[in-house]
N, C-alpha and C. Protein backbone atom coordinates (compact mmCIF):
# COMPACT_ATOMS: atom_id res chain seq x y z
N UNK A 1 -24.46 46.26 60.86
CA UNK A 1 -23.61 45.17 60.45
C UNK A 1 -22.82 44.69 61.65
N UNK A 2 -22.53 43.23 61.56
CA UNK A 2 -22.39 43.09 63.24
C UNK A 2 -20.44 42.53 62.50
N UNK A 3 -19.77 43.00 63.40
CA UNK A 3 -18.34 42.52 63.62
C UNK A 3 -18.25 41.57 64.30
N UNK A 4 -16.91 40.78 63.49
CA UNK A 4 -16.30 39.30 64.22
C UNK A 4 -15.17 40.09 65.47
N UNK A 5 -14.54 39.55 66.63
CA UNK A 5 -13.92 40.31 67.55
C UNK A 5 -14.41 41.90 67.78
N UNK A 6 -13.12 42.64 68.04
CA UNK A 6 -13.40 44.24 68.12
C UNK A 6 -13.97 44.96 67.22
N UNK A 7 -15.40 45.94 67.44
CA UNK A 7 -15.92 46.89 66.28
C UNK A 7 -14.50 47.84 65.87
N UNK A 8 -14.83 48.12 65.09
CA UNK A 8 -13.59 49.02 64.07
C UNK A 8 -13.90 50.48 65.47
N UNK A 9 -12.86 51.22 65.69
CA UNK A 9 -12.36 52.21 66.50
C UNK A 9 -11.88 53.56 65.82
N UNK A 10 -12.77 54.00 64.65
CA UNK A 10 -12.33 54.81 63.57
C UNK A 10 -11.47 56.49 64.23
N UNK A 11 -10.78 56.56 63.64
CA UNK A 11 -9.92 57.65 64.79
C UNK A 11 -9.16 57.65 65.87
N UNK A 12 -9.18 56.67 66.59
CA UNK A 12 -8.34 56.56 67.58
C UNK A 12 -7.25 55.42 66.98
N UNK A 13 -6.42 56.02 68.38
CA UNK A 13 -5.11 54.99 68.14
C UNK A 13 -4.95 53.81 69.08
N UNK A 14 -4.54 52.84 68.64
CA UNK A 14 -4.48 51.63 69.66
C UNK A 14 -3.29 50.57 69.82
N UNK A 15 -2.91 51.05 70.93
CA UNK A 15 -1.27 49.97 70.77
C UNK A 15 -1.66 48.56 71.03
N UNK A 16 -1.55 47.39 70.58
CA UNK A 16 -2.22 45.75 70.64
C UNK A 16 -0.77 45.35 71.05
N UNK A 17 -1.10 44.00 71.59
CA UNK A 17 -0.51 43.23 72.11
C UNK A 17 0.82 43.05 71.49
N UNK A 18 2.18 42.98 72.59
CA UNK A 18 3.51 42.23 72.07
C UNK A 18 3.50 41.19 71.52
N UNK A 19 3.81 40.75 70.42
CA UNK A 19 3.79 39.54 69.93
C UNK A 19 5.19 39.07 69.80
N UNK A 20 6.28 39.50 70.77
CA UNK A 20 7.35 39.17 70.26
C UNK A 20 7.82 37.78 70.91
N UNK A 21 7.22 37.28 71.67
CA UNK A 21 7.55 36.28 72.40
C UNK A 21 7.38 35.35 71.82
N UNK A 22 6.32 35.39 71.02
CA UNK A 22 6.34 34.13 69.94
C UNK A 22 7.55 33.98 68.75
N UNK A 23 8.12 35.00 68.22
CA UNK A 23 9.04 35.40 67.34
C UNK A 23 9.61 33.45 67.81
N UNK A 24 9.94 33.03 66.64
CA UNK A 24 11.31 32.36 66.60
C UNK A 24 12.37 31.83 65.50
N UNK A 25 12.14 33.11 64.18
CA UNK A 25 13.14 32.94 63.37
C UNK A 25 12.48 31.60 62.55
N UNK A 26 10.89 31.13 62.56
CA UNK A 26 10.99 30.36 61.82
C UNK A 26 9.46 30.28 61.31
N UNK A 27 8.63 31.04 62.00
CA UNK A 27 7.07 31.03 62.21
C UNK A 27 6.71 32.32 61.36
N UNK A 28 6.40 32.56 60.77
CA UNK A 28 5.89 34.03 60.19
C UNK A 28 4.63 34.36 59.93
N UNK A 29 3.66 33.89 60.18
CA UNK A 29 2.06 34.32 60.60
C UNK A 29 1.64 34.33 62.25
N UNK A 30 0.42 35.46 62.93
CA UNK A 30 0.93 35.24 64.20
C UNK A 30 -0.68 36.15 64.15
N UNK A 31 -1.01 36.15 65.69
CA UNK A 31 -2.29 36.56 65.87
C UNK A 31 -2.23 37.78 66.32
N UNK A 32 -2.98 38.52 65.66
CA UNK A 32 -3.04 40.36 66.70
C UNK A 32 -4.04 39.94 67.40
N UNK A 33 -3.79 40.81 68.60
CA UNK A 33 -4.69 41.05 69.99
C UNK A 33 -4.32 42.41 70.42
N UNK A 34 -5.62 42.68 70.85
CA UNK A 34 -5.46 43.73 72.00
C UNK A 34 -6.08 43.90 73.17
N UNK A 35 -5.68 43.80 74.04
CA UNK A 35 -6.33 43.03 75.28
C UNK A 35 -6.80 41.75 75.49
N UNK A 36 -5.49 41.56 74.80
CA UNK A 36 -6.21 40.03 74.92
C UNK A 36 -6.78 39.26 73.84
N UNK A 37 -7.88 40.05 72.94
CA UNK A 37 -8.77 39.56 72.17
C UNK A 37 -8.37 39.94 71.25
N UNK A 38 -9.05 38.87 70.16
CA UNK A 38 -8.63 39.08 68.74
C UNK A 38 -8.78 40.47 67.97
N UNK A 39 -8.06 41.23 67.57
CA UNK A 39 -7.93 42.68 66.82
C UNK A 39 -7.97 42.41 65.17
N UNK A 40 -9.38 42.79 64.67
CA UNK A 40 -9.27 42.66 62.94
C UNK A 40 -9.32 44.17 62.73
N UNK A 41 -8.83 43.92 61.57
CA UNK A 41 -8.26 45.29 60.70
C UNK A 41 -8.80 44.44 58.95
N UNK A 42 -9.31 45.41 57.96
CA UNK A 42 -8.98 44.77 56.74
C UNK A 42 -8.38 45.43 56.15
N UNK A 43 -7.55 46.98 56.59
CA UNK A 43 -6.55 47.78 56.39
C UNK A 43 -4.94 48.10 56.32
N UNK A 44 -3.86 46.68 56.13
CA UNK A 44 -2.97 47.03 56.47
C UNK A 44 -2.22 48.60 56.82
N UNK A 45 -2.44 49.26 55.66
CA UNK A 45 -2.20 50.51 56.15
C UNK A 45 -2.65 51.28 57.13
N UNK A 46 -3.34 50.65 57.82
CA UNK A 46 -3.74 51.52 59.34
C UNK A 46 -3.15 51.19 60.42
N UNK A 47 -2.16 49.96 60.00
CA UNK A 47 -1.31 49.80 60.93
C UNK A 47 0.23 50.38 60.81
N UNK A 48 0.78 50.84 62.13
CA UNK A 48 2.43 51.18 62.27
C UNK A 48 3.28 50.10 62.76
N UNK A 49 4.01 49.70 62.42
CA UNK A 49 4.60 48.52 62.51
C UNK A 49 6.53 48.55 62.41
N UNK A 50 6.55 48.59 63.90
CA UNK A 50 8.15 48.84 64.03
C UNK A 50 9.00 46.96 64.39
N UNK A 51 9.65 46.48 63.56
CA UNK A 51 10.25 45.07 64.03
C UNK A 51 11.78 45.42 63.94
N UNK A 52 12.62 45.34 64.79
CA UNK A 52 13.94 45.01 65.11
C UNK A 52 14.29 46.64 64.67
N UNK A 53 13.68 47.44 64.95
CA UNK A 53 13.98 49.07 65.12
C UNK A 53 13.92 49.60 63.35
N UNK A 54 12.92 48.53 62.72
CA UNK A 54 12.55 49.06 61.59
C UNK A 54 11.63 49.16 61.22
N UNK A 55 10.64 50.58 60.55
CA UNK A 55 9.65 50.47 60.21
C UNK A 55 8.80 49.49 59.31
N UNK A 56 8.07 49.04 59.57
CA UNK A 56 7.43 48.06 58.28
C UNK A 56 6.68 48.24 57.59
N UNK A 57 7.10 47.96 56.01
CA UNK A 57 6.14 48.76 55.14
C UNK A 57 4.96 47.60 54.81
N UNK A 58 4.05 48.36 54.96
CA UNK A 58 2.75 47.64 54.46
C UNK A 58 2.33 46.71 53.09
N UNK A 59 2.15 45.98 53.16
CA UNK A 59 1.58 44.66 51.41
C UNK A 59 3.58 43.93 51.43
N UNK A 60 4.27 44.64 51.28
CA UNK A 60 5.70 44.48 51.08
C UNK A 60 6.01 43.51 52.03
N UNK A 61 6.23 44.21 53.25
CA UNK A 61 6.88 43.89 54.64
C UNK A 61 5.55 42.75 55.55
N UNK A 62 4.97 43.15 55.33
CA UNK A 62 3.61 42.21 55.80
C UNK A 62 2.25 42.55 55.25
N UNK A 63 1.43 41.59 55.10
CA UNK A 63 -0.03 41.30 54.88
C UNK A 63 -0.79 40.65 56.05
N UNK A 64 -2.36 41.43 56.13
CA UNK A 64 -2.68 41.30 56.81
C UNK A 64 -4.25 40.33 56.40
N UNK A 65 -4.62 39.48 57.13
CA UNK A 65 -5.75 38.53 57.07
C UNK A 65 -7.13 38.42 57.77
N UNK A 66 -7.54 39.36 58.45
CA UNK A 66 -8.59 39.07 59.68
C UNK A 66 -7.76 39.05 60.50
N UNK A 67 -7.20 38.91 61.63
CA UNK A 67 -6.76 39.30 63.11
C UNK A 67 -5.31 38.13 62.52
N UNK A 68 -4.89 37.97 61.23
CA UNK A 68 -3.85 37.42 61.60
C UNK A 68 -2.42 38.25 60.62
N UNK A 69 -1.46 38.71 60.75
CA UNK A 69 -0.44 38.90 60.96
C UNK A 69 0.09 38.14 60.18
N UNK A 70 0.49 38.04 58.51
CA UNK A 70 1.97 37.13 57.89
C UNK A 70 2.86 38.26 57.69
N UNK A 71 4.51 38.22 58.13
CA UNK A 71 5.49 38.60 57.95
C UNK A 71 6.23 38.16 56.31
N UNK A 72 6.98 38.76 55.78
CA UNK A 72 7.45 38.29 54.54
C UNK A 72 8.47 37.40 54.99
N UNK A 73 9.36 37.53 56.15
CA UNK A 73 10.52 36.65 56.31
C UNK A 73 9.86 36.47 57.58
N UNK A 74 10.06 35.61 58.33
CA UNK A 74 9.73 35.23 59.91
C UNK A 74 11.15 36.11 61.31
N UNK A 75 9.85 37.36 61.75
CA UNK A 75 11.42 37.28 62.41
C UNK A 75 11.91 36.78 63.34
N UNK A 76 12.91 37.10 63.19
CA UNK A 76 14.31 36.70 64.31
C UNK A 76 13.49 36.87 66.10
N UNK A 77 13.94 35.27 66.47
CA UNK A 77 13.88 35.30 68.25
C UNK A 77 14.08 36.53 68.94
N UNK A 78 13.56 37.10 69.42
CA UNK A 78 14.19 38.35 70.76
C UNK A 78 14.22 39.61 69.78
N UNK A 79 13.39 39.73 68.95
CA UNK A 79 13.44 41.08 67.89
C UNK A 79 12.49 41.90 68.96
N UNK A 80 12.91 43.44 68.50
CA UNK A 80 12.23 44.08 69.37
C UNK A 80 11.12 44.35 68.39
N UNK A 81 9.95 44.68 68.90
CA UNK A 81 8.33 44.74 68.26
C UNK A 81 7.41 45.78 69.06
N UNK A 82 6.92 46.44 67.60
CA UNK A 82 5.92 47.25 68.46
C UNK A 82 4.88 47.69 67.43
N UNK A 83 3.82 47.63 67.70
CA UNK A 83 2.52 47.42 67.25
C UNK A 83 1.26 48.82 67.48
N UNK A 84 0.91 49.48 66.17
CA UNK A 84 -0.06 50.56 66.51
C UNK A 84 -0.75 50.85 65.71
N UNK A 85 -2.30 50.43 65.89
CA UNK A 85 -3.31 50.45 65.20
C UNK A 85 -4.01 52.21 64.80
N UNK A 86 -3.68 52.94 63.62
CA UNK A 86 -3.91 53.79 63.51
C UNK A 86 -5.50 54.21 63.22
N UNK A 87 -6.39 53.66 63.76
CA UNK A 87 -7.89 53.66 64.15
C UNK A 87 -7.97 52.62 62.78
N UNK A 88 -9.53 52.70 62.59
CA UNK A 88 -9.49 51.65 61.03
C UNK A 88 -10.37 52.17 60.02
N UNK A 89 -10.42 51.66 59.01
CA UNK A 89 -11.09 52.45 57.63
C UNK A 89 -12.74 52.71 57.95
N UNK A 90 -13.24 53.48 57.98
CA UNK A 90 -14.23 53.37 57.63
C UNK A 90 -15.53 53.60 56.41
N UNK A 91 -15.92 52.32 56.53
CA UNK A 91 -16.76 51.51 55.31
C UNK A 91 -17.88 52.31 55.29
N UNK A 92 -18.46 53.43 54.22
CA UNK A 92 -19.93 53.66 54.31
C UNK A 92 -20.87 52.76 53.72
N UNK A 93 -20.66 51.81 53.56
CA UNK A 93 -21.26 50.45 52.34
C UNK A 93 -21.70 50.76 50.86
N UNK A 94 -21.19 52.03 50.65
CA UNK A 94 -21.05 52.16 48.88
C UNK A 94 -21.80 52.88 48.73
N UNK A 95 -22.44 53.12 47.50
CA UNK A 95 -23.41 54.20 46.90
C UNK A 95 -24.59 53.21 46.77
N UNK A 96 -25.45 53.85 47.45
CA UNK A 96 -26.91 52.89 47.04
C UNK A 96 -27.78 53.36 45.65
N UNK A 97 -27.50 54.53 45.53
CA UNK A 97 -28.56 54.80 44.08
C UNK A 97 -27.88 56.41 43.66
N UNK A 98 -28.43 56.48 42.78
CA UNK A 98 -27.88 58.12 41.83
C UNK A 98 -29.14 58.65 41.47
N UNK A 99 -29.00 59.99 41.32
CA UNK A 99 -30.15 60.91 40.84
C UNK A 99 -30.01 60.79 39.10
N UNK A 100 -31.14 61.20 38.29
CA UNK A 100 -30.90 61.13 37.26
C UNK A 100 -32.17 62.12 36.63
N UNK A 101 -31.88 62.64 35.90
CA UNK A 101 -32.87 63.77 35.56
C UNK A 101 -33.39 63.12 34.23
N UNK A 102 -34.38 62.80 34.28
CA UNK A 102 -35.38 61.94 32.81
C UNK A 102 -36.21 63.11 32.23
N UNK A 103 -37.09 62.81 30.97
CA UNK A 103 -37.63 63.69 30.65
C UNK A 103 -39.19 64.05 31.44
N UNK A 104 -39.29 63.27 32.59
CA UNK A 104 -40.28 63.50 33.10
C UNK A 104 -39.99 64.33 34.75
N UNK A 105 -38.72 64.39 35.35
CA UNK A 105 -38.14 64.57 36.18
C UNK A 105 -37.18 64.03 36.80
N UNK A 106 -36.79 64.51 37.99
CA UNK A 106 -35.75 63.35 38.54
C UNK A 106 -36.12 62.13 39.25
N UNK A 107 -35.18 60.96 38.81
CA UNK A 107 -35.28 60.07 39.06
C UNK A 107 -34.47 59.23 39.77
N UNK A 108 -34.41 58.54 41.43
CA UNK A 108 -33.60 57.90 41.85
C UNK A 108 -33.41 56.58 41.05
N UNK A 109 -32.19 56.17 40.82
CA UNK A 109 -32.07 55.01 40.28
C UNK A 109 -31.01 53.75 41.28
N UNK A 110 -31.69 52.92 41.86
CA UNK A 110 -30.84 51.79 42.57
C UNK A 110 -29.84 51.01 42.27
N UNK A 111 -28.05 51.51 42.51
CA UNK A 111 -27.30 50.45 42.64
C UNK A 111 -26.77 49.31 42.68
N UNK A 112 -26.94 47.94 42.15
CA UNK A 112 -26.42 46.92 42.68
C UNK A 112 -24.87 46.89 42.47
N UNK A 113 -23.98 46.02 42.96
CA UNK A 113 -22.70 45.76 43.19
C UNK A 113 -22.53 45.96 41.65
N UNK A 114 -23.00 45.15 40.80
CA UNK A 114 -22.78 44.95 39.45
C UNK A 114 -23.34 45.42 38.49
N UNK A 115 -24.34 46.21 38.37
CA UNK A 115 -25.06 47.16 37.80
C UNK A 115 -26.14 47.69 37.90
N UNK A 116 -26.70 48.14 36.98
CA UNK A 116 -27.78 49.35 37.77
C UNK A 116 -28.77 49.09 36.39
N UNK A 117 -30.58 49.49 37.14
CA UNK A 117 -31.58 48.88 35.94
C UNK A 117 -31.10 49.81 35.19
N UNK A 118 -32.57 49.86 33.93
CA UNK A 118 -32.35 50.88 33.01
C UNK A 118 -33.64 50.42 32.10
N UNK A 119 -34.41 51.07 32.21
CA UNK A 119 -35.69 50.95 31.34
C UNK A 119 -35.38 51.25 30.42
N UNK A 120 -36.07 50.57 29.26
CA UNK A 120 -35.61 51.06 28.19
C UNK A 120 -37.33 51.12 27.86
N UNK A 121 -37.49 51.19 26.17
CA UNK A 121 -39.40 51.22 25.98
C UNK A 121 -40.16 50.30 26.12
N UNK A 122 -39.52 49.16 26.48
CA UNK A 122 -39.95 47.58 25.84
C UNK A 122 -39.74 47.04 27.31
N UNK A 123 -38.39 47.21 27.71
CA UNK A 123 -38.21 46.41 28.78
C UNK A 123 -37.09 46.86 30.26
N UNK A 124 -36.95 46.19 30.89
CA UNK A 124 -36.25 46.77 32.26
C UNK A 124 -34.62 45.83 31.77
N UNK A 125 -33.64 46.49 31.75
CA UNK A 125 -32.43 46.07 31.75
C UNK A 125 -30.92 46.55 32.40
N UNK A 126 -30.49 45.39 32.72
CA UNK A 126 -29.56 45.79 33.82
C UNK A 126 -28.17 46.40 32.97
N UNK A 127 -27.29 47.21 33.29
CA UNK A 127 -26.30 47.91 32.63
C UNK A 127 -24.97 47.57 33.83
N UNK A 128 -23.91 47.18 33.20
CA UNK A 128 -23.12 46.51 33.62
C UNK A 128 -21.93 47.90 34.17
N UNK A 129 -21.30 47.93 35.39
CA UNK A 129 -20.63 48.83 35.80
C UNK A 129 -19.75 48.43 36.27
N UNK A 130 -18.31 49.03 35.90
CA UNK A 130 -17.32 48.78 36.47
C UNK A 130 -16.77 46.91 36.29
N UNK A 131 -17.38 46.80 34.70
CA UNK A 131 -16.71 45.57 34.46
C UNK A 131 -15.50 45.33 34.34
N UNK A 132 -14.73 44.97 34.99
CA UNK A 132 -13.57 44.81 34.61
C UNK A 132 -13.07 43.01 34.18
């Protein structure tokens, strides 16, 4: 699976770019970088996030978008900022199929996002999972 900017860095830690220079008490979305280049995360919680010598709590205190950064209030000009990417989630892309023991033996049965077949005597039918 190919990534937009930086591949995910699972385990390591990564301090990204100051963004405080942009701060001006009136702007409250803003771009992560690290080195420069755009830094995606789809994890807020993998980030540590210290603004004006306070920790920031994650979904609450900010949300995060693809490499962009919204604050709940915009902060303040000349706030001190510091930024640390606690490696990032990693995605195994889900469960592809389940074992299932039939009366003839076991049987892999294939996954989709939204449900899974299911023979019945007559015909092949899909069974709905995790409808919410």
């Amino acid at each position: 699976m190919a990534y937009l900017g930086k591949s995910p860095q699972l385990g390591s830690y990564t301090k990204l770019d100051d963004i405080s220079s942009s701060f001006n008490g009136s702007t409250s979305t803003f771009t992560l970088t690290s080195g420069g280049k755009s830094f995606y995360t789809t994890n807020p919680y993998t980030l540590f996030i210290v603004l004006g010598g306070v920790i920031q709590e994650p979904i609450v205190s900010f949300t995060i978008d693809r490499d962009q950064i919204t604050f709940a209030s915009a902060p303040p000009a000349n706030s001190q900022f510091y930024i640390l990417a606690l490696g990032n989630t990693f995605h195994t892309g889900g469960l592809k199929s389940i074992s299932v023991m039939a009366r003839t033996g076991l049987k892999t049965v294939p996954i989709t996002a939204t449900s899974i077949p299911v023979t019945t005597r007559s015909s092949l039918v899909g069974v709905l999972i995790n409808a919410a």
